[in-house]
Structure formats: structure tokens, C-alpha cells
N, C-alpha and C. Protein backbone atom coordinates (compact mmCIF):
# COMPACT_ATOMS: atom_id res chain seq x y z
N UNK A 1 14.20 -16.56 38.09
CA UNK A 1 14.02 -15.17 37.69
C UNK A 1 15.36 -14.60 37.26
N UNK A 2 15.50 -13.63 36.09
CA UNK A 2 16.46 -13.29 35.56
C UNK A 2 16.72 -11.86 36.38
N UNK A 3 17.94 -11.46 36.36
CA UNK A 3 17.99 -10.00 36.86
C UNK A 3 17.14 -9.22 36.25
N UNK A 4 16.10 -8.45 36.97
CA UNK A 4 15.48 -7.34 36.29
C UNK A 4 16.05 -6.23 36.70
N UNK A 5 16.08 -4.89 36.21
CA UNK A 5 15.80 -3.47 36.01
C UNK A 5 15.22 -3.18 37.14
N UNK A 6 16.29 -2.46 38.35
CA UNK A 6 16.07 -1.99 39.50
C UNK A 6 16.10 -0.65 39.71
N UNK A 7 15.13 0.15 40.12
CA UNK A 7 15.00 1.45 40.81
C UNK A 7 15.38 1.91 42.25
N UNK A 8 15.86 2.17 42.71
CA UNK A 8 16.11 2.71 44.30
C UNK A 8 14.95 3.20 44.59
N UNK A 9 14.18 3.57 45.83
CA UNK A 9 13.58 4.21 46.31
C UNK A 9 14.06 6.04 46.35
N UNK A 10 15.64 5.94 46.49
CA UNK A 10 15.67 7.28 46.41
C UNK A 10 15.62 8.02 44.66
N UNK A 11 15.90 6.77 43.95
CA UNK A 11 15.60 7.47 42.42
C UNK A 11 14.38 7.88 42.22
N UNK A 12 13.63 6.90 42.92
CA UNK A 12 12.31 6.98 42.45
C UNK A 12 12.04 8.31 42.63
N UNK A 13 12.22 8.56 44.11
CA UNK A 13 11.72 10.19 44.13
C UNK A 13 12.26 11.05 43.81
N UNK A 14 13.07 10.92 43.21
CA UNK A 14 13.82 12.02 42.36
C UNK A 14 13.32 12.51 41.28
N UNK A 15 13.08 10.99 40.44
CA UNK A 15 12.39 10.98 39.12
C UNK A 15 10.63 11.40 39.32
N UNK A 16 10.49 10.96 40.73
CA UNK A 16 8.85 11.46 40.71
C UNK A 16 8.93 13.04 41.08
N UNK A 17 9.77 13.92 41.77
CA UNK A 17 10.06 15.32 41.81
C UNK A 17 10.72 15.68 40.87
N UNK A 18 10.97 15.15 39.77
CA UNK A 18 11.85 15.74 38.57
C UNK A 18 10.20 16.00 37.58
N UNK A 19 8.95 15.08 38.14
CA UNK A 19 7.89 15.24 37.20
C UNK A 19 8.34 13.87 35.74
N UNK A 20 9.06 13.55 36.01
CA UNK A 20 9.11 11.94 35.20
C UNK A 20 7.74 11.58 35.19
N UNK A 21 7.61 11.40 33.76
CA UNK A 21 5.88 10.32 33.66
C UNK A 21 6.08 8.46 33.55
N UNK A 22 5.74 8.57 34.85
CA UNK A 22 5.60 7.15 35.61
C UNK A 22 4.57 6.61 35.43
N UNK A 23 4.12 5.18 35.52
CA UNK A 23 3.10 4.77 35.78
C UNK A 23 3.76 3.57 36.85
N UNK A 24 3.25 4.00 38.52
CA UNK A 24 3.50 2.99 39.33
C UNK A 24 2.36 1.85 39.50
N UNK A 25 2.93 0.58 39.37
CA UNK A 25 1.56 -0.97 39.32
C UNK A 25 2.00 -1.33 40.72
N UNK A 26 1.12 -1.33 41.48
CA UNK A 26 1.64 -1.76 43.13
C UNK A 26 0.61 -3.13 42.88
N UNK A 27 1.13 -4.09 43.43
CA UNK A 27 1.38 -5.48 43.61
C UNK A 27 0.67 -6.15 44.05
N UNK A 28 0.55 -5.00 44.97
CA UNK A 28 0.51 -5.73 46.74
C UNK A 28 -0.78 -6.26 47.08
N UNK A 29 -1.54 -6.59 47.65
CA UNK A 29 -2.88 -6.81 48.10
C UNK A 29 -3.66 -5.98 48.77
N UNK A 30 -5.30 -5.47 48.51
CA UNK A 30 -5.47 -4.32 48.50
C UNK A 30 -5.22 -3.72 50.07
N UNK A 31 -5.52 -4.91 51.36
CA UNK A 31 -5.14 -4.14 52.55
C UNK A 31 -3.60 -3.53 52.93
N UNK A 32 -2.82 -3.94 52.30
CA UNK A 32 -1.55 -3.92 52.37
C UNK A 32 -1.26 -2.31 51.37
N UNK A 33 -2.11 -2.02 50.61
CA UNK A 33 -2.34 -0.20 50.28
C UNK A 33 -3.08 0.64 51.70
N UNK A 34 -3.54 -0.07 52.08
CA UNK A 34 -4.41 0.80 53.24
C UNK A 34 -3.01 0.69 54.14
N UNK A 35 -2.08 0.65 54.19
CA UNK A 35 -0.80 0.35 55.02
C UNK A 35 -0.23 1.82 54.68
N UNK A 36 0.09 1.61 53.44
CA UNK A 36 1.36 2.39 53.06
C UNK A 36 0.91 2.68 51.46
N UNK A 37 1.17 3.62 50.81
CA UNK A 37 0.70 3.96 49.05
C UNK A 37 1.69 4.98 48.84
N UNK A 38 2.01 4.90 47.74
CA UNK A 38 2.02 5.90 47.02
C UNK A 38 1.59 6.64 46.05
N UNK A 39 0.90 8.24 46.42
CA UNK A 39 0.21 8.42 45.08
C UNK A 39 -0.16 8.05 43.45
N UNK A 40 -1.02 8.12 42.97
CA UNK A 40 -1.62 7.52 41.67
C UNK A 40 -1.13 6.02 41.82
N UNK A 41 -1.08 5.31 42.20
CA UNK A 41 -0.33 4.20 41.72
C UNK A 41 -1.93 3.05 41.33
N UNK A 42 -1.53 2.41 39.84
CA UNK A 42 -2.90 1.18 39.51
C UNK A 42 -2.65 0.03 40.34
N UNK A 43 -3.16 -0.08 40.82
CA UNK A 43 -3.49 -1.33 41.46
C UNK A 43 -3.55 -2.10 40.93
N UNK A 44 -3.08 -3.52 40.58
CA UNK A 44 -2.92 -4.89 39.91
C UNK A 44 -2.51 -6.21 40.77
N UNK A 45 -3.45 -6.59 41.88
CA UNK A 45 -2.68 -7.42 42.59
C UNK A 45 -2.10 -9.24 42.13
N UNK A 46 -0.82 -9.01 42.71
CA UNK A 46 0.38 -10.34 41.83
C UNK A 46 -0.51 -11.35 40.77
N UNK A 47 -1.90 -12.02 42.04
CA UNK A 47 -1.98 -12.80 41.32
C UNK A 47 -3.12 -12.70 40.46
N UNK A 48 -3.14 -11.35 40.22
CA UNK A 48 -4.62 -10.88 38.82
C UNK A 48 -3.66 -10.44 37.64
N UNK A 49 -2.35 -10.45 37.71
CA UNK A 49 -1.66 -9.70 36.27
C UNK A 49 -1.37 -10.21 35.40
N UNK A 50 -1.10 -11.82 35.73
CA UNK A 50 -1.22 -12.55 34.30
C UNK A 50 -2.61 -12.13 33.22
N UNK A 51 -3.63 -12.01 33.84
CA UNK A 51 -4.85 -11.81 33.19
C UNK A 51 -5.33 -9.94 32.74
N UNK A 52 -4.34 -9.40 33.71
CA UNK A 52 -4.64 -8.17 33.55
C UNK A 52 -3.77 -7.54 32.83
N UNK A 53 -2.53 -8.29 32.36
CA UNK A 53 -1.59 -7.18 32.02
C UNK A 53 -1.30 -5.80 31.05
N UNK A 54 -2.28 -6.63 29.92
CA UNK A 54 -2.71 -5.90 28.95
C UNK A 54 -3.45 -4.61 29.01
N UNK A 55 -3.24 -4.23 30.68
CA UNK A 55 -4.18 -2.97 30.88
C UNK A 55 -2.72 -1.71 30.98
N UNK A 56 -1.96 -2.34 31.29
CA UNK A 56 -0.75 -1.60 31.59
C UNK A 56 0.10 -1.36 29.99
N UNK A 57 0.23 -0.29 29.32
CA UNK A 57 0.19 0.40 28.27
C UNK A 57 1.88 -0.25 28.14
N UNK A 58 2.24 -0.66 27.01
CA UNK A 58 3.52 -1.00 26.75
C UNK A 58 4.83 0.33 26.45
N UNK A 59 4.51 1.08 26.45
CA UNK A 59 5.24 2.51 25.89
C UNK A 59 5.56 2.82 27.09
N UNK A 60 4.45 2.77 28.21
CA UNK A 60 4.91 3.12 29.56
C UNK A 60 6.02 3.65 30.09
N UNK A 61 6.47 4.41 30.95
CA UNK A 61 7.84 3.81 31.82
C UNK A 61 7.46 3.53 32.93
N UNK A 62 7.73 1.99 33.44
CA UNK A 62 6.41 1.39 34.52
C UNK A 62 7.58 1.32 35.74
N UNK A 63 7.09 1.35 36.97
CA UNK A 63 7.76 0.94 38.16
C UNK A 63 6.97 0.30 39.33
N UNK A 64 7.38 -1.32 39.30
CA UNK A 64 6.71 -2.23 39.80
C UNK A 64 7.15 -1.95 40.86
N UNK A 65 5.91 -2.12 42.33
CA UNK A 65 5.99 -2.43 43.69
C UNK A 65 5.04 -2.83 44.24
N UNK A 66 6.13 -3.15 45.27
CA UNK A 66 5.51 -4.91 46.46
C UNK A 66 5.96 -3.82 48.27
N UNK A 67 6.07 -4.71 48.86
CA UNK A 67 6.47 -4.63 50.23
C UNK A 67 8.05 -4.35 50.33
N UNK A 68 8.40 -5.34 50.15
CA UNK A 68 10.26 -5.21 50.18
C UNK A 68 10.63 -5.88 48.66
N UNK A 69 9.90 -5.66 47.15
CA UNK A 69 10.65 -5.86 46.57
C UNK A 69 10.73 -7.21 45.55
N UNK A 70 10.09 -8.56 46.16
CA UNK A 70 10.39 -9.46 45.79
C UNK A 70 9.02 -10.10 45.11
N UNK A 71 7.72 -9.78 45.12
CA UNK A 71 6.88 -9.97 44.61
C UNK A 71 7.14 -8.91 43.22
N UNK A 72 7.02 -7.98 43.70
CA UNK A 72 7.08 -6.78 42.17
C UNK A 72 9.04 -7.24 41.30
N UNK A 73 9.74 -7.89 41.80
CA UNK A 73 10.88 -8.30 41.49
C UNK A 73 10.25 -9.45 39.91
N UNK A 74 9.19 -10.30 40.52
CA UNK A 74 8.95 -11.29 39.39
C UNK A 74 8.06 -10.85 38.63
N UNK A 75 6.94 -9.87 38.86
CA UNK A 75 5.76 -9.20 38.08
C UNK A 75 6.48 -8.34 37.05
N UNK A 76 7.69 -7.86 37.56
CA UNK A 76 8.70 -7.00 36.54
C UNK A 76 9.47 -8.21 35.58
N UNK A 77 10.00 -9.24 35.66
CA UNK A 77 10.43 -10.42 35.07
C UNK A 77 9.66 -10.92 34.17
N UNK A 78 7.90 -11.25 34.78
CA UNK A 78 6.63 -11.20 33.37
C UNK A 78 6.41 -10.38 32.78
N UNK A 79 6.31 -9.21 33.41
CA UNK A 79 6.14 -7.88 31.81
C UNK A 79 7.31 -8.15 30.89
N UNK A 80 9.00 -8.26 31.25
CA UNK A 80 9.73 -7.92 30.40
C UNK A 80 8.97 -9.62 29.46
N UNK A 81 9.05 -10.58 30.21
CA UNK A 81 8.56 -12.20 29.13
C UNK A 81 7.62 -11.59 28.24
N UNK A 82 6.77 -10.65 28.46
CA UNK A 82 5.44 -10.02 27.74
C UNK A 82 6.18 -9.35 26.49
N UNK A 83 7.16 -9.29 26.36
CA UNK A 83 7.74 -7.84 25.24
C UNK A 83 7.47 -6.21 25.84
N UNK A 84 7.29 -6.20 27.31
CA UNK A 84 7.67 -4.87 27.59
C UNK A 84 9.17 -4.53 27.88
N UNK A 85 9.56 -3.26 27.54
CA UNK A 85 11.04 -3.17 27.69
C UNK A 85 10.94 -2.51 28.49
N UNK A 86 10.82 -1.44 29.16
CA UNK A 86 10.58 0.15 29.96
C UNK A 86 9.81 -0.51 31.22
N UNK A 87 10.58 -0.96 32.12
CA UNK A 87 9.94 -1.55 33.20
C UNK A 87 11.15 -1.92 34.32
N UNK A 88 11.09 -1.25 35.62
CA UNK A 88 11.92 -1.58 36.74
C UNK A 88 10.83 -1.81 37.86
N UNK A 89 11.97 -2.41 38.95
CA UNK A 89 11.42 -3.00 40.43
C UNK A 89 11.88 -2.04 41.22
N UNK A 90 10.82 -1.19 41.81
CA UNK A 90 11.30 -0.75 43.23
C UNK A 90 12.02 -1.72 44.20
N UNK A 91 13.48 -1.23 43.97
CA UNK A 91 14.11 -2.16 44.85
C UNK A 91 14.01 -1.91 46.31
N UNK A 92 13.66 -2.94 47.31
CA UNK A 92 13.15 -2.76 48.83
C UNK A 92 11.96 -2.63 48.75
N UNK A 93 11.18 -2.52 48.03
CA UNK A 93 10.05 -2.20 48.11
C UNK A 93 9.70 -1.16 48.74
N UNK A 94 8.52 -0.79 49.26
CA UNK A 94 7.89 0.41 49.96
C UNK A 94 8.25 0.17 51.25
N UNK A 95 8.54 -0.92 51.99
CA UNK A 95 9.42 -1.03 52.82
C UNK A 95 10.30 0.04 52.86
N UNK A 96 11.40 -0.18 52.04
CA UNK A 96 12.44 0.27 51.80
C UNK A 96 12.39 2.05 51.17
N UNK A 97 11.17 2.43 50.58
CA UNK A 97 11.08 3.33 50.66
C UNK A 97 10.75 4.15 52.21
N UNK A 98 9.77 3.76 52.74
CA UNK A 98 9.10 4.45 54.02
C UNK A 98 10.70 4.49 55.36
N UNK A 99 11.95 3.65 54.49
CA UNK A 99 12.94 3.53 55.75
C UNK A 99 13.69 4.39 55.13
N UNK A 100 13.89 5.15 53.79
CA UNK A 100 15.01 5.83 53.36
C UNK A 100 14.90 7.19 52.67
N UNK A 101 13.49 6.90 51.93
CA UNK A 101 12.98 8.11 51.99
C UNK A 101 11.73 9.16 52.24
N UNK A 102 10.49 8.39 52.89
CA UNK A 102 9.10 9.19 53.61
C UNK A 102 9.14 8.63 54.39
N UNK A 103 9.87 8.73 56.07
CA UNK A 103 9.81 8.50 57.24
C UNK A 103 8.30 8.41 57.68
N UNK A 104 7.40 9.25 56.95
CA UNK A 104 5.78 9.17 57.54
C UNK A 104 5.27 8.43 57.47
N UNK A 105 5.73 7.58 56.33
CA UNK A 105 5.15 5.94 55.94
C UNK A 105 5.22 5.02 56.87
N UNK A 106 4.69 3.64 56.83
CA UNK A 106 4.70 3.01 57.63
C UNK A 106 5.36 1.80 57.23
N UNK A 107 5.86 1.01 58.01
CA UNK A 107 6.76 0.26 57.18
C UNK A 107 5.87 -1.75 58.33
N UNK A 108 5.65 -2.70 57.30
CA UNK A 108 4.84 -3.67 57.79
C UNK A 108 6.01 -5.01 57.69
């Protein structure tokens, strides 16, 4: 995997309270949303996106997430192989969000 295009958790919410138009693709597997979510986010789990990707709009500005990072790390690595450009990894994943910035979250 090549370096991809990393987001912080605290950018993220910056850019999601700044009203930035996001489209978050969470990763993860669907019990692993019943954990922890973040609003609107499409659901695409890892191993349906080769087949699905084409649902996720290329113009986008997309921000892939996983748990801590490393699943949505390579799903962000295939979009850019796809010819998407406008695409980062929640770095830490939602992990890493629920530890730095929504304490209410739960972290697995």
C-alpha cells in the first residue's frame, strides 16, 4: 500500500462543524456500526467495495473509515487505483476518534 491521504479525527470535526460536504464510506462490518457511527455515513463493507465502488460519486470529497484506520487505510489506496483523487483515511480510525474527540463513543 502506497501512502494515502490522511485526515485526523480532530480535522475531521472541524471540517464536519465548518459544514464541509463530506461523504463518509465506513468500512467496517455492519455490527461494528451498532458499536460506534458517525452520522450519515454509507455503509460499504471492505469486502463488498470492489463491486460496489461505483456507487461512491467520483467528485466527492470522500473520508474512508474502519476501527483504527487500517482497513479504510487500503479501501482509500483502491479508490485512488480507481482514478478517484478527493479521498482520505480517517487516521486511527473511530477508535481514534471516540479517544480524542467524542468521549461518548465507544471505543472496541
Amino acid at each position: 500500500m502506497n501512502e494515502v491521504p490522511v485526515i485526523s479525527p480532530v480535522e475531521l470535526r472541524s471540517e464536519l462543524d465548518a459544514g464541509v460536504d463530506l461523504l463518509l464510506v465506513d468500512v467496517r462490518e455492519p455490527d461494528e456500526l451498532e458499536i460506534s457511527v458517525l452520522p450519515n455515513v454509507v455503509h460499504i463493507p471492505m469486502d463488498d467495495l470492489a463491486s460496489r465502488f461505483e456507487e461512491i460519486p467520483k467528485d466527492a470529497n470522500i473520508v474512508m473509515i474502519c476501527r483504527t484506520g487500517n482497513r479504510s487505510g487500503k479501501t482509500t489506496d483502491f479508490l485512488l487505483q480507481q482514478g478517484y483523487t478527493n479521498v482520505r483515511n480517517l487516521a486511527t480510525g473511530m477508535n481514534g476518534y471516540a479517544t480524542t474527540v467524542d468521549y461518548t463513543m465507544k471505543t472496541y
